[in-house]
N, C-alpha and C. Protein backbone atom coordinates (compact mmCIF):
# COMPACT_ATOMS: atom_id res chain seq x y z
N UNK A 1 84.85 109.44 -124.83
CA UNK A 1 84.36 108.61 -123.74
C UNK A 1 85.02 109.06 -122.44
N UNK A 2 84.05 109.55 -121.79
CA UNK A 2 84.90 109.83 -120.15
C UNK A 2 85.09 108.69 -119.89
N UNK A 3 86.36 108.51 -118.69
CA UNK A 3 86.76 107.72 -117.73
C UNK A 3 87.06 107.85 -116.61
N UNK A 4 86.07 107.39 -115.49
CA UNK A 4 85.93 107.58 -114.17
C UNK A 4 86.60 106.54 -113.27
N UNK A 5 87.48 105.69 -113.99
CA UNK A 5 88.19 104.44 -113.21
C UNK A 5 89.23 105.04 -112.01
N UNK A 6 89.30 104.93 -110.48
CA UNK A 6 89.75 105.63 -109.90
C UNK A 6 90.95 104.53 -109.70
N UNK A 7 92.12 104.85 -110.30
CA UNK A 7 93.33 104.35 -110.07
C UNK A 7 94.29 104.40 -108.92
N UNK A 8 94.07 105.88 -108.23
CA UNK A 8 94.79 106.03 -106.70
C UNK A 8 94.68 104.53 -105.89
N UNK A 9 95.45 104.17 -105.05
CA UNK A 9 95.47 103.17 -104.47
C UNK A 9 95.91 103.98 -102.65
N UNK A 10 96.02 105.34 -102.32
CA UNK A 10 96.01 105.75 -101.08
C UNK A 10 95.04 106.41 -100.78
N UNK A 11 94.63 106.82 -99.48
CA UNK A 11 93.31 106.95 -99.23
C UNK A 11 93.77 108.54 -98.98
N UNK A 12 92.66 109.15 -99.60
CA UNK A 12 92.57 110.58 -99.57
C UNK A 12 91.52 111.24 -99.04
N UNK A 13 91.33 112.69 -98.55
CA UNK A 13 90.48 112.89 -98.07
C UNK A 13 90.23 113.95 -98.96
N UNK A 14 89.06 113.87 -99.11
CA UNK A 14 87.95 114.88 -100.03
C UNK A 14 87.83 116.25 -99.82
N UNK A 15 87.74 116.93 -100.02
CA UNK A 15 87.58 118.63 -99.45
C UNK A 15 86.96 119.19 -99.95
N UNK A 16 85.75 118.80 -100.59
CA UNK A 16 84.61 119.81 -101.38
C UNK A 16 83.66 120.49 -100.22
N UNK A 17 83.43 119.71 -99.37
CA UNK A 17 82.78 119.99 -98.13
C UNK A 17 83.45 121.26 -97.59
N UNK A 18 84.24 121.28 -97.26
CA UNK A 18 85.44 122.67 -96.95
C UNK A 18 84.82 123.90 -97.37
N UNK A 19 85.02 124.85 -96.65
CA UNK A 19 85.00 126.21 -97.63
C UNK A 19 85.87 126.23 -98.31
N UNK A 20 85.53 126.76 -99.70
CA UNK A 20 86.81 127.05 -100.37
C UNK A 20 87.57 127.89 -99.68
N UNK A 21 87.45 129.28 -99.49
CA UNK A 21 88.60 129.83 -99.11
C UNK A 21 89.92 129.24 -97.96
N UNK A 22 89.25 128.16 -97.27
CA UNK A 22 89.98 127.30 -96.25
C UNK A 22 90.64 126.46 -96.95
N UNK A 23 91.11 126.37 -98.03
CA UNK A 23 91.67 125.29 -99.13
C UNK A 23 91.95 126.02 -100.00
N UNK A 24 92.80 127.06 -100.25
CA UNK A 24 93.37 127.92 -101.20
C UNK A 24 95.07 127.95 -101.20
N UNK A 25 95.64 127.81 -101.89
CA UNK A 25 97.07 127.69 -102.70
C UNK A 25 97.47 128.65 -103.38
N UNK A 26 99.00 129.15 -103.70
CA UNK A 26 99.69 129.30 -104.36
C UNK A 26 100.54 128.85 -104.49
N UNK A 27 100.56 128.24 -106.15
CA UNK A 27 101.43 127.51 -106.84
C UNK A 27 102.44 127.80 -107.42
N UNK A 28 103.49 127.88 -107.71
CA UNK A 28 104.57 128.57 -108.74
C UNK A 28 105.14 127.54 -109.60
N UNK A 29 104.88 127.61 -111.03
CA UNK A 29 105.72 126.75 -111.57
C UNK A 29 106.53 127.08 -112.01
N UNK A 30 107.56 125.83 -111.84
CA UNK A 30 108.99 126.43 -112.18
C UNK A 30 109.49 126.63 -113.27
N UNK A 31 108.65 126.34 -114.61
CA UNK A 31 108.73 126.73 -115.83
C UNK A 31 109.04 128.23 -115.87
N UNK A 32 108.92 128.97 -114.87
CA UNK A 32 108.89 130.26 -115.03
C UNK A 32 107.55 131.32 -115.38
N UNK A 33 106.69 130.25 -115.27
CA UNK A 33 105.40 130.68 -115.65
C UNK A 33 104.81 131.63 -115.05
N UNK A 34 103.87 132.30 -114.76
CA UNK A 34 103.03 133.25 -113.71
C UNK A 34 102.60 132.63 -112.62
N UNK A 35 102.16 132.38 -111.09
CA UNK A 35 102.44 132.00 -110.25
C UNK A 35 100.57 131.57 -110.57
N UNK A 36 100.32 130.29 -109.78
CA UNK A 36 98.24 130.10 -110.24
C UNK A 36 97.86 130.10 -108.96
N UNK A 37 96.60 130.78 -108.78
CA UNK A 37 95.77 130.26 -107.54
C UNK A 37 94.89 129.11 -107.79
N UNK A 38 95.37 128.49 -106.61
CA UNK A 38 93.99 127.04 -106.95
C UNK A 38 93.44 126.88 -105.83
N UNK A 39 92.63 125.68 -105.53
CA UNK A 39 91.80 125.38 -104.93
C UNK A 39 92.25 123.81 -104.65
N UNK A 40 92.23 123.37 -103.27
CA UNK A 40 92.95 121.91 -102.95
C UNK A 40 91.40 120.96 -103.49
N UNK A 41 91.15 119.95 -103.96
CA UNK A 41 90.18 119.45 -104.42
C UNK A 41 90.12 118.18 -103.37
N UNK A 42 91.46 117.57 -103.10
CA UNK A 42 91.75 116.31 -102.19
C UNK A 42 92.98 116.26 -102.25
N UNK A 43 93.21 115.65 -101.13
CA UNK A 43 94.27 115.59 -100.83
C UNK A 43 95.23 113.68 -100.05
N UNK A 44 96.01 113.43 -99.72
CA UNK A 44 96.61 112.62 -99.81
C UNK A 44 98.36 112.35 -99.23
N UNK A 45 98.87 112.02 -98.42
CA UNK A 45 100.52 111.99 -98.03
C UNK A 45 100.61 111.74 -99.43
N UNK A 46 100.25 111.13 -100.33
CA UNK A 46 101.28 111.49 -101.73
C UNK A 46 101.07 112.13 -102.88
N UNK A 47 100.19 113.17 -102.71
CA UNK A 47 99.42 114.48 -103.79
C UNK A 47 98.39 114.77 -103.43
N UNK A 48 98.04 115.51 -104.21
CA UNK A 48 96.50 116.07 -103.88
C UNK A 48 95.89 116.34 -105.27
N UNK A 49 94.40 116.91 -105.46
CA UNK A 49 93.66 117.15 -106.91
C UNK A 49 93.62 118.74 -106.02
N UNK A 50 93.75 119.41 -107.28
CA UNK A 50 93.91 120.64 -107.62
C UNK A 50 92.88 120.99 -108.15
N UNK A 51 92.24 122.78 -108.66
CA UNK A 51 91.07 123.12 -109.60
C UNK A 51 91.91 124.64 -109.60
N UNK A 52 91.70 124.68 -110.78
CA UNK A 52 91.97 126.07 -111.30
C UNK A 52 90.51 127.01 -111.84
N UNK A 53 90.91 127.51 -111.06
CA UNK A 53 88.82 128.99 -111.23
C UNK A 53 88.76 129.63 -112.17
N UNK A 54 90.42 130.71 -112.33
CA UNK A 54 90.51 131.73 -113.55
C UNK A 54 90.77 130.71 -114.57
N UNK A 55 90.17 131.24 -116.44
CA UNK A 55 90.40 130.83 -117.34
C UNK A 55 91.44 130.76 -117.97
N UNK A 56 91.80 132.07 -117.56
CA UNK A 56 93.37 132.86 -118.30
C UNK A 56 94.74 131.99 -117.01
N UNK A 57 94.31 131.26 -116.07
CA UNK A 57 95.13 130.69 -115.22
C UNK A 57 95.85 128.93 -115.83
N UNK A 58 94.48 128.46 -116.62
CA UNK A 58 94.56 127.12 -116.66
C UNK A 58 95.63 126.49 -117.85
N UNK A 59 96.53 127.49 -118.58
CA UNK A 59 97.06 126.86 -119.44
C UNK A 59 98.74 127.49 -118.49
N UNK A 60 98.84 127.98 -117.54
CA UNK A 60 100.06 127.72 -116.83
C UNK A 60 100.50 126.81 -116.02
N UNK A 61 99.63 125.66 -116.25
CA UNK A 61 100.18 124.66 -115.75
C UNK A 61 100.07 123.28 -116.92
N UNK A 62 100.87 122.93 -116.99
CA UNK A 62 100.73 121.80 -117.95
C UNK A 62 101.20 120.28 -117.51
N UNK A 63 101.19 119.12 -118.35
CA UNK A 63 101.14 117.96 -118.09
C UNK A 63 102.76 117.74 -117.55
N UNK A 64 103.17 117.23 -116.43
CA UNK A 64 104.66 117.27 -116.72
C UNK A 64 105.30 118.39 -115.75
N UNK A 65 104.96 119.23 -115.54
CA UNK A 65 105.51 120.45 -115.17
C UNK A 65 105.60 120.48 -113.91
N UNK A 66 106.73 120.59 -112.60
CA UNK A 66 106.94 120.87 -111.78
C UNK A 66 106.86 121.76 -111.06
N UNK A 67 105.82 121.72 -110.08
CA UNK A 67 105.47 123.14 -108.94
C UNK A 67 106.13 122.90 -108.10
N UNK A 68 105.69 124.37 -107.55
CA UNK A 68 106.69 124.87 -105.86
C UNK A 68 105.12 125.55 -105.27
N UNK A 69 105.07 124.87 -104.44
CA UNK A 69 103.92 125.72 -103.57
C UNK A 69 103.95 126.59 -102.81
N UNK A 70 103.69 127.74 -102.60
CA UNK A 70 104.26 128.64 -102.17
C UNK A 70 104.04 128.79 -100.88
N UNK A 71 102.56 128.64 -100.61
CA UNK A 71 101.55 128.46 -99.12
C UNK A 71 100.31 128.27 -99.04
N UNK A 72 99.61 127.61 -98.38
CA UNK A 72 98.43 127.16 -98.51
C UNK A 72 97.61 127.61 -97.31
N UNK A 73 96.65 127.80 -97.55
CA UNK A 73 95.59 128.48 -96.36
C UNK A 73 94.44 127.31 -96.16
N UNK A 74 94.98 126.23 -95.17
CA UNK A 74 94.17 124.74 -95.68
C UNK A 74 93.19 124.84 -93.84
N UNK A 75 92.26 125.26 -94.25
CA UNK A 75 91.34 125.01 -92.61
C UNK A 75 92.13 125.70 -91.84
N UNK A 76 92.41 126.91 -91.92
CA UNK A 76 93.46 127.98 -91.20
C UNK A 76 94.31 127.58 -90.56
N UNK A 77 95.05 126.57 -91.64
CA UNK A 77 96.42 126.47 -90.55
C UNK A 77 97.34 126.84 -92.13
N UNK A 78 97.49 128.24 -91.71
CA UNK A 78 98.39 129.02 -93.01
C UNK A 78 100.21 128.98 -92.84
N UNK A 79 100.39 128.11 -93.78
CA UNK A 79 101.54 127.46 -94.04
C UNK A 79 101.79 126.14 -94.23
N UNK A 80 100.75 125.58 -94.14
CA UNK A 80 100.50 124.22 -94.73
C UNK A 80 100.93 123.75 -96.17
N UNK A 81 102.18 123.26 -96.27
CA UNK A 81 102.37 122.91 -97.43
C UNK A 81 103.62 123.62 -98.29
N UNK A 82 103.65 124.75 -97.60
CA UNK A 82 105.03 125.54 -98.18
C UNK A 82 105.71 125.36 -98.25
N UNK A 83 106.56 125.53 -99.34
CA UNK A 83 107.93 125.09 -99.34
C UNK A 83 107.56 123.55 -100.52
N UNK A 84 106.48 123.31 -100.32
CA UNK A 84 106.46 121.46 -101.13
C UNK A 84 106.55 121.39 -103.01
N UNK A 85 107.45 120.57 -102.97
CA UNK A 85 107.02 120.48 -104.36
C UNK A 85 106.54 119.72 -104.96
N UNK A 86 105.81 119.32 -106.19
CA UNK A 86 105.20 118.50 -106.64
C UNK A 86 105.11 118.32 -108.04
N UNK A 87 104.64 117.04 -108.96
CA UNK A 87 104.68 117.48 -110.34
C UNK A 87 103.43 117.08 -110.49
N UNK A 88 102.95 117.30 -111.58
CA UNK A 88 101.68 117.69 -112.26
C UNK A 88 101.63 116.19 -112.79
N UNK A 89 100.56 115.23 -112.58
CA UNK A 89 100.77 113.52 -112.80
C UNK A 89 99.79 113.49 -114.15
N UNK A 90 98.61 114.56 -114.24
CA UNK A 90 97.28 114.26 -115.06
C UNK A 90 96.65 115.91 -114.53
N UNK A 91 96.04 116.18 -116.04
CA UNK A 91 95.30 117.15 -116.49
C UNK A 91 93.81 116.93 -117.58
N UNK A 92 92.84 117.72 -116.71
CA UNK A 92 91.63 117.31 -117.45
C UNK A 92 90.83 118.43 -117.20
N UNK A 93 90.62 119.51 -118.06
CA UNK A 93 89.93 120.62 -118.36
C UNK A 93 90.68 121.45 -116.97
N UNK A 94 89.90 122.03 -115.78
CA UNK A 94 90.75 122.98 -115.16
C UNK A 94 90.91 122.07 -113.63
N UNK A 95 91.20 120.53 -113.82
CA UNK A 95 91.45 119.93 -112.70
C UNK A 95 93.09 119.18 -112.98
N UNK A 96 93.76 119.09 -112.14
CA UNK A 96 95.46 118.60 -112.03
C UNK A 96 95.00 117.82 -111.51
N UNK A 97 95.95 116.76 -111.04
CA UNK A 97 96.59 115.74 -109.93
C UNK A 97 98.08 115.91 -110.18
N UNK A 98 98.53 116.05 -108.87
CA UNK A 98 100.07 116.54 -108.11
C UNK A 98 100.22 115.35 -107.62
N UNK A 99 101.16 115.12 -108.06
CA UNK A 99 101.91 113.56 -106.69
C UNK A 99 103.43 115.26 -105.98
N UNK A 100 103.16 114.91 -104.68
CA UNK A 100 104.25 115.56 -103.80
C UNK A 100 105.58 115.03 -104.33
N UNK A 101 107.09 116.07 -104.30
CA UNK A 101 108.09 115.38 -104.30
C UNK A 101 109.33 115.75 -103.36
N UNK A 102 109.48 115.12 -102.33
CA UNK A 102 108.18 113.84 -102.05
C UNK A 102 107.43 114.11 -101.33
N UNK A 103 107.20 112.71 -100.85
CA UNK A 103 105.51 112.26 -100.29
C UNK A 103 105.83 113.26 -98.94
N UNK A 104 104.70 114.08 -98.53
CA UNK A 104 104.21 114.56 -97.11
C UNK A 104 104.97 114.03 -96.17
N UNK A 105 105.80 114.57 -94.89
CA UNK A 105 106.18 113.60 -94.27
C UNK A 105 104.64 113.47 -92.90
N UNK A 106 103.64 114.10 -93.27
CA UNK A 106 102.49 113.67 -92.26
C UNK A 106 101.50 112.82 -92.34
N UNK A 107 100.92 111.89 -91.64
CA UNK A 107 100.33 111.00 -91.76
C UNK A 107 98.98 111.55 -91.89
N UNK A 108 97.77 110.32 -92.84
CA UNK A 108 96.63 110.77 -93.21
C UNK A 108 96.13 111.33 -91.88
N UNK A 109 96.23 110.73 -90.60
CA UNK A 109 95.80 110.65 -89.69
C UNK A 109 96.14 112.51 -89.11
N UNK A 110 97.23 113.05 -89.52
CA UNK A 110 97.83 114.11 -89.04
C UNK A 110 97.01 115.11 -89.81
N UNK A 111 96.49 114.81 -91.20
CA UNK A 111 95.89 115.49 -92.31
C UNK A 111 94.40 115.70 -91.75
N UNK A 112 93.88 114.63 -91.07
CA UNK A 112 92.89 114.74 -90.74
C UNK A 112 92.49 115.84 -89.05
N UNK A 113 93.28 115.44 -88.44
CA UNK A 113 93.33 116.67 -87.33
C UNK A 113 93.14 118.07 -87.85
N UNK A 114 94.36 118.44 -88.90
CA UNK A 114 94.00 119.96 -89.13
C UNK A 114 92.50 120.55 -89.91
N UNK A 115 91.81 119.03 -90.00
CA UNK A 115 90.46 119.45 -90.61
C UNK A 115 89.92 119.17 -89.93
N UNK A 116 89.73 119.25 -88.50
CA UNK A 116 88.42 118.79 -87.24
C UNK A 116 88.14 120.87 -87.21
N UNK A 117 86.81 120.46 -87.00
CA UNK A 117 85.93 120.96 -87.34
C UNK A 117 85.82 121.99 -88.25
N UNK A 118 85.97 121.17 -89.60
CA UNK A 118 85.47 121.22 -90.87
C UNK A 118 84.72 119.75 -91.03
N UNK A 119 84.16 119.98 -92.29
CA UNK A 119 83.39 118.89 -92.56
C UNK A 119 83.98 117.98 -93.70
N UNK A 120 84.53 117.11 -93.51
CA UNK A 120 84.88 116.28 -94.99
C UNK A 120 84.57 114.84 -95.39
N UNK A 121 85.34 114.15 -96.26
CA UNK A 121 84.26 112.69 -96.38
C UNK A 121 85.62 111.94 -96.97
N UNK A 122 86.21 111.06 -96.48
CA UNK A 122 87.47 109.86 -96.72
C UNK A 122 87.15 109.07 -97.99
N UNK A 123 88.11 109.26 -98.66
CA UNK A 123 88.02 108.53 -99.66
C UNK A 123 89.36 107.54 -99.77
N UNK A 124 88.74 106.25 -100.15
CA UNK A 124 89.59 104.79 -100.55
C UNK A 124 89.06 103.85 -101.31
């Protein structure tokens, strides 16, 4: 039985609208694992949803496991996010949810500037 009950209680902003390549990551987990490219799915001051593309990518990250982001290319402002770490909250086929640790120190409101003119859609 899927379950679509949306439990987040902060308001995030959506990024499917985005080009992908304007929402691209590298992740490193600190397991020592091989480093993953992903794709920001949404985002949030206290995580974001993740998507993993390659097949051979999706089992280096697991439930539990603590990333280091390396840099993010988010609506061309490249360096967005570097340096952040985060752990892995929930896994479901090749999608994560990251809670930051910690939380962003920028406000949704700050999140939303670096995406004017892109197109996206607020979610709460």
């Amino acid at each position: 039985m899927k379950n679509n009950i949306e439990r987040r209680k902060k308001e995030r902003i959506e990024l499917k609208t985005v080009v992908e390549v304007l929402r691209m990551c590298d992740i490193a987990v600190m397991t020592g694992k091989e480093d993953v490219d992903v794709t920001i799915r949404d985002i949030s001051t206290t995580g974001m949803g993740i998507e993993v593309s390659e097949e051979t990518s999706i089992n280096r990250i697991d439930l539990g496991d603590n990333l280091f982001i390396r840099g993010c290319i988010f609506n061309d402002n490249i360096g967005f996010l570097s340096s952040q770490k985060a752990s892995v909250v929930w896994k479901c086929n090749n999608k994560f949810g990251l809670r930051f640790t910690p939380e962003l120190d920028i406000n949704l409101d700050g999140i939303r500037e670096m995406l004017i003119g892109g197109s996206y859609r607020l979610l709460h």
